[in-house]
C-alpha atoms as a PDB file:
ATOM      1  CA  UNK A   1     123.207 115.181  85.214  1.00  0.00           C
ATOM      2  CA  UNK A   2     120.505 115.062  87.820  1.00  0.00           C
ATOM      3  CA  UNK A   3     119.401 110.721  88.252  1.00  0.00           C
ATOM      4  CA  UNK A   4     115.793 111.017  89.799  1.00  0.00           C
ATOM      5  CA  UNK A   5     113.947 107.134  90.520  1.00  0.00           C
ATOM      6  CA  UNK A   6     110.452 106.444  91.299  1.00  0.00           C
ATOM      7  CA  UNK A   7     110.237 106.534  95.234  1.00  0.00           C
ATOM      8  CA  UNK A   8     110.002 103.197  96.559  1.00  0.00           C
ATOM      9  CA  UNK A   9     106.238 102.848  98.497  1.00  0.00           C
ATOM     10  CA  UNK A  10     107.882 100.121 100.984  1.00  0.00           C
ATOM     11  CA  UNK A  11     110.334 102.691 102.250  1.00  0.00           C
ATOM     12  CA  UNK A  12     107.287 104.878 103.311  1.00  0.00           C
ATOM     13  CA  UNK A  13     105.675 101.503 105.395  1.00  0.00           C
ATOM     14  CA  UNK A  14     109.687 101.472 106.760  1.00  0.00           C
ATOM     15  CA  UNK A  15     109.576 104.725 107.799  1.00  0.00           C
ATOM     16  CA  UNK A  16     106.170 104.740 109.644  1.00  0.00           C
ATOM     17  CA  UNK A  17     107.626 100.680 111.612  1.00  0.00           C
ATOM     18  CA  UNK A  18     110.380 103.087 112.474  1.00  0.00           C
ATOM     19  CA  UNK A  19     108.115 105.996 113.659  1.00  0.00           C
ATOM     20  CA  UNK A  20     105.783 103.651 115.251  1.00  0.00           C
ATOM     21  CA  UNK A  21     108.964 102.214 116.730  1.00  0.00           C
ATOM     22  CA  UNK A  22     109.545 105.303 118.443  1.00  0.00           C
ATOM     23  CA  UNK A  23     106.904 106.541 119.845  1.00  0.00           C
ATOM     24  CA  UNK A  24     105.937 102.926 121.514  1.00  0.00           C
ATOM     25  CA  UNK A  25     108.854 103.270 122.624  1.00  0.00           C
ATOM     26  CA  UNK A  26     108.448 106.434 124.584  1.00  0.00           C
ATOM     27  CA  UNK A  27     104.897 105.535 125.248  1.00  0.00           C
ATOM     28  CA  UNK A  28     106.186 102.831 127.069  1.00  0.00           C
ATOM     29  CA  UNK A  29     108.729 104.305 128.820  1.00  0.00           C
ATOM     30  CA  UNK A  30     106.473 107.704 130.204  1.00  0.00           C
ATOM     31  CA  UNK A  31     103.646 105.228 130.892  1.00  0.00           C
ATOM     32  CA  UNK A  32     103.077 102.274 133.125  1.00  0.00           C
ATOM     33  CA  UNK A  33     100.882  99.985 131.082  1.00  0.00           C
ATOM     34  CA  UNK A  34      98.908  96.627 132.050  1.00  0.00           C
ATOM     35  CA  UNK A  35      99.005  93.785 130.451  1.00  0.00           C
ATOM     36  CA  UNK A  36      96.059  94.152 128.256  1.00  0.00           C
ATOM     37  CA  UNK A  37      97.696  97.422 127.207  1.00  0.00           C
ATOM     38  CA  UNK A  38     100.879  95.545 126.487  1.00  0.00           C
ATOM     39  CA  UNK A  39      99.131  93.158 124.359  1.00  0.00           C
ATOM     40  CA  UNK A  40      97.645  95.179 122.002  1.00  0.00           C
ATOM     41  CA  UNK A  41     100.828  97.268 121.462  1.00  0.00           C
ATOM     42  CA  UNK A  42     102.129  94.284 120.589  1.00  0.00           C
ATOM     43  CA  UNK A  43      99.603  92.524 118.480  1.00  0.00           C
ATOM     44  CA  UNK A  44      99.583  96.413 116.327  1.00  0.00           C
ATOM     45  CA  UNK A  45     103.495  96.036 116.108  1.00  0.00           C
ATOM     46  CA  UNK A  46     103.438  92.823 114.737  1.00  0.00           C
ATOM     47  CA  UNK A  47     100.355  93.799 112.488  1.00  0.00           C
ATOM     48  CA  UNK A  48     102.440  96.456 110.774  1.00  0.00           C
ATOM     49  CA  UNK A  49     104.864  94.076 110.358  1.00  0.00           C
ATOM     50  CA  UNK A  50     103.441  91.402 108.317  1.00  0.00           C
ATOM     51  CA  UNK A  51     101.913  94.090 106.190  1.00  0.00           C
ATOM     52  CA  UNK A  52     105.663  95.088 105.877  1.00  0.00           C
ATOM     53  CA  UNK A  53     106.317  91.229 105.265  1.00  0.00           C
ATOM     54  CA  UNK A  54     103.648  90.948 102.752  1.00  0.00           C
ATOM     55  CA  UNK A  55     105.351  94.042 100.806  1.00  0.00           C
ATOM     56  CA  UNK A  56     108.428  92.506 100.329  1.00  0.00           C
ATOM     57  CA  UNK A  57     107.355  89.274  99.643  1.00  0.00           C
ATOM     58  CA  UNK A  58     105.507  90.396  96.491  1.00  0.00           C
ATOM     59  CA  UNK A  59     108.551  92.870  95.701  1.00  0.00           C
ATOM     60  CA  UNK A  60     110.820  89.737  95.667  1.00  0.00           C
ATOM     61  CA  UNK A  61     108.158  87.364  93.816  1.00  0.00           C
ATOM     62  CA  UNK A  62     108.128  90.180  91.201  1.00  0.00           C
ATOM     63  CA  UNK A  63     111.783  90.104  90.935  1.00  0.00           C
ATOM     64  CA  UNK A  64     112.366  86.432  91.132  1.00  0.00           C
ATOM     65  CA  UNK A  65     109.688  85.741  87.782  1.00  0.00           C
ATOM     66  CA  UNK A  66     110.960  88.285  85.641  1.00  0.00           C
ATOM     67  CA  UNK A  67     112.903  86.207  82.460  1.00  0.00           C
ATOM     68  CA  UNK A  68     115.657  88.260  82.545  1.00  0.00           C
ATOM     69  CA  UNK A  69     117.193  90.375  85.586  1.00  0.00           C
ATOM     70  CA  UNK A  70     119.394  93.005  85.544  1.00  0.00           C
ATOM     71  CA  UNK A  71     122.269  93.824  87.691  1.00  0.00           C
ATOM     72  CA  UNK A  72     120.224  96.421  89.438  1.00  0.00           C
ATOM     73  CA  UNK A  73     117.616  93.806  89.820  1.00  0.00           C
ATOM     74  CA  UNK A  74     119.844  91.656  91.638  1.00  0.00           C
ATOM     75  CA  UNK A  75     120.613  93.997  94.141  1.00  0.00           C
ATOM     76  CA  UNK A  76     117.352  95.331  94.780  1.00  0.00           C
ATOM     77  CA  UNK A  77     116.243  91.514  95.423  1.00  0.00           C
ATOM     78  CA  UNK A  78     119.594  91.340  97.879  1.00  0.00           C
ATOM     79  CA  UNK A  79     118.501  94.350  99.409  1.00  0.00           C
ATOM     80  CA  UNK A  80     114.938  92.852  99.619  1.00  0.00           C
ATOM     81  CA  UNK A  81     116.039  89.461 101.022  1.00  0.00           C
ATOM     82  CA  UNK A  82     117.513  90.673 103.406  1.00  0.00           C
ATOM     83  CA  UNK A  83     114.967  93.452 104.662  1.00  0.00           C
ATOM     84  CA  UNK A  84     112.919  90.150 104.538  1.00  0.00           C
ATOM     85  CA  UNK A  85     115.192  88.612 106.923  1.00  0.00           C
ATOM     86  CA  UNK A  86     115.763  91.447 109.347  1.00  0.00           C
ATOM     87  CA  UNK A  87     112.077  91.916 109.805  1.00  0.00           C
ATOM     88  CA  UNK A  88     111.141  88.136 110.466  1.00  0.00           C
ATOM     89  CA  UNK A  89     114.031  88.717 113.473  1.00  0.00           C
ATOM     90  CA  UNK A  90     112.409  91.465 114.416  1.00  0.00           C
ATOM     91  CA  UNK A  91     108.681  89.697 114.556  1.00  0.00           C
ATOM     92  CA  UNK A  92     110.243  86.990 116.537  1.00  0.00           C
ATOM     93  CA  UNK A  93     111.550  89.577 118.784  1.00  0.00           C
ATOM     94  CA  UNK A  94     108.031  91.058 119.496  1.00  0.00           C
ATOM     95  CA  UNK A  95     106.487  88.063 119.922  1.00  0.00           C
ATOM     96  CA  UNK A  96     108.937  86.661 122.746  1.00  0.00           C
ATOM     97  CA  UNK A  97     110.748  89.814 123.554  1.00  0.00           C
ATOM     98  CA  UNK A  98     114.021  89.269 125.216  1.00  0.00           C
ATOM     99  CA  UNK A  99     114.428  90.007 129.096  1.00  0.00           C
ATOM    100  CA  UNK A 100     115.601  94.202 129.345  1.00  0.00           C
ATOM    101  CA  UNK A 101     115.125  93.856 125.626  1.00  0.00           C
ATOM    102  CA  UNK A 102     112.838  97.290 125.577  1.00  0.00           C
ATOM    103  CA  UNK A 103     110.241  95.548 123.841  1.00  0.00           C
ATOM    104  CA  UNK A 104     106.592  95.548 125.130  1.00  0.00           C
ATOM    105  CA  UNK A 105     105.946  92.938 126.942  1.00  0.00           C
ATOM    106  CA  UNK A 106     109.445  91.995 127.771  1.00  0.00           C
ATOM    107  CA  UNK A 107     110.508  90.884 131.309  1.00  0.00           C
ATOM    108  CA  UNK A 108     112.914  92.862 133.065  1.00  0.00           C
ATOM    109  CA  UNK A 109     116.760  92.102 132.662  1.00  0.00           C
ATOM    110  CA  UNK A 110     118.005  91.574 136.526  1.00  0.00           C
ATOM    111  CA  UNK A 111     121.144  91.372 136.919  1.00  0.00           C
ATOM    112  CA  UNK A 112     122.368  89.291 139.929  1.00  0.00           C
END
């Protein structure tokens, strides 16, 4: 038998961070940007992120007040917790990339 679910809306937002990702990514690489341009990749990328923040947030408050959670529930809110957690790293990360980190903005990694 054939299981379809409902598609989950904050894997679409996940999917266009990643996409995003990408192509500032290779934007970055092909192009040599000032630091104006630099800041307004990054103030974008961390933009979509708290929109991706805010998604989970109300996906986990949802979860957390129901009276009575099932076992599926509890996973999706593990799952959620810690999509919650791996994007607050990655926020940190774009606001003070690491050196060589490939972030925009970062400093160069030198190695001496």
């Amino acid at each position: 038998m054939l299981q379809t679910t409902e598609p989950d809306p904050g894997n679409a937002l996940l999917l266009i961070l990643i996409l995003d990702r990408v192509l500032m990514t290779l934007l970055l690489s092909s192009l040599g940007l000032q630091e104006e341009d630099l800041n307004c990749v990054r103030d974008r990328w961390s933009e979509a992120l708290i929109k991706r923040r805010e998604y989970l947030d109300e996906q986990i408050n949802k979860i957390i007040n129901k009276q009575e959670k099932s076992e599926e529930d509890m996973e999706r809110e593990a799952r959620l917790v810690e999509q919650w957690v791996g994007l607050t790293e990655e926020r940190n990360a774009v606001l003070v990339p690491a050196p060589g980190s490939g972030i925009p903005g970062a400093p160069a990694h030198w190695s001496v």
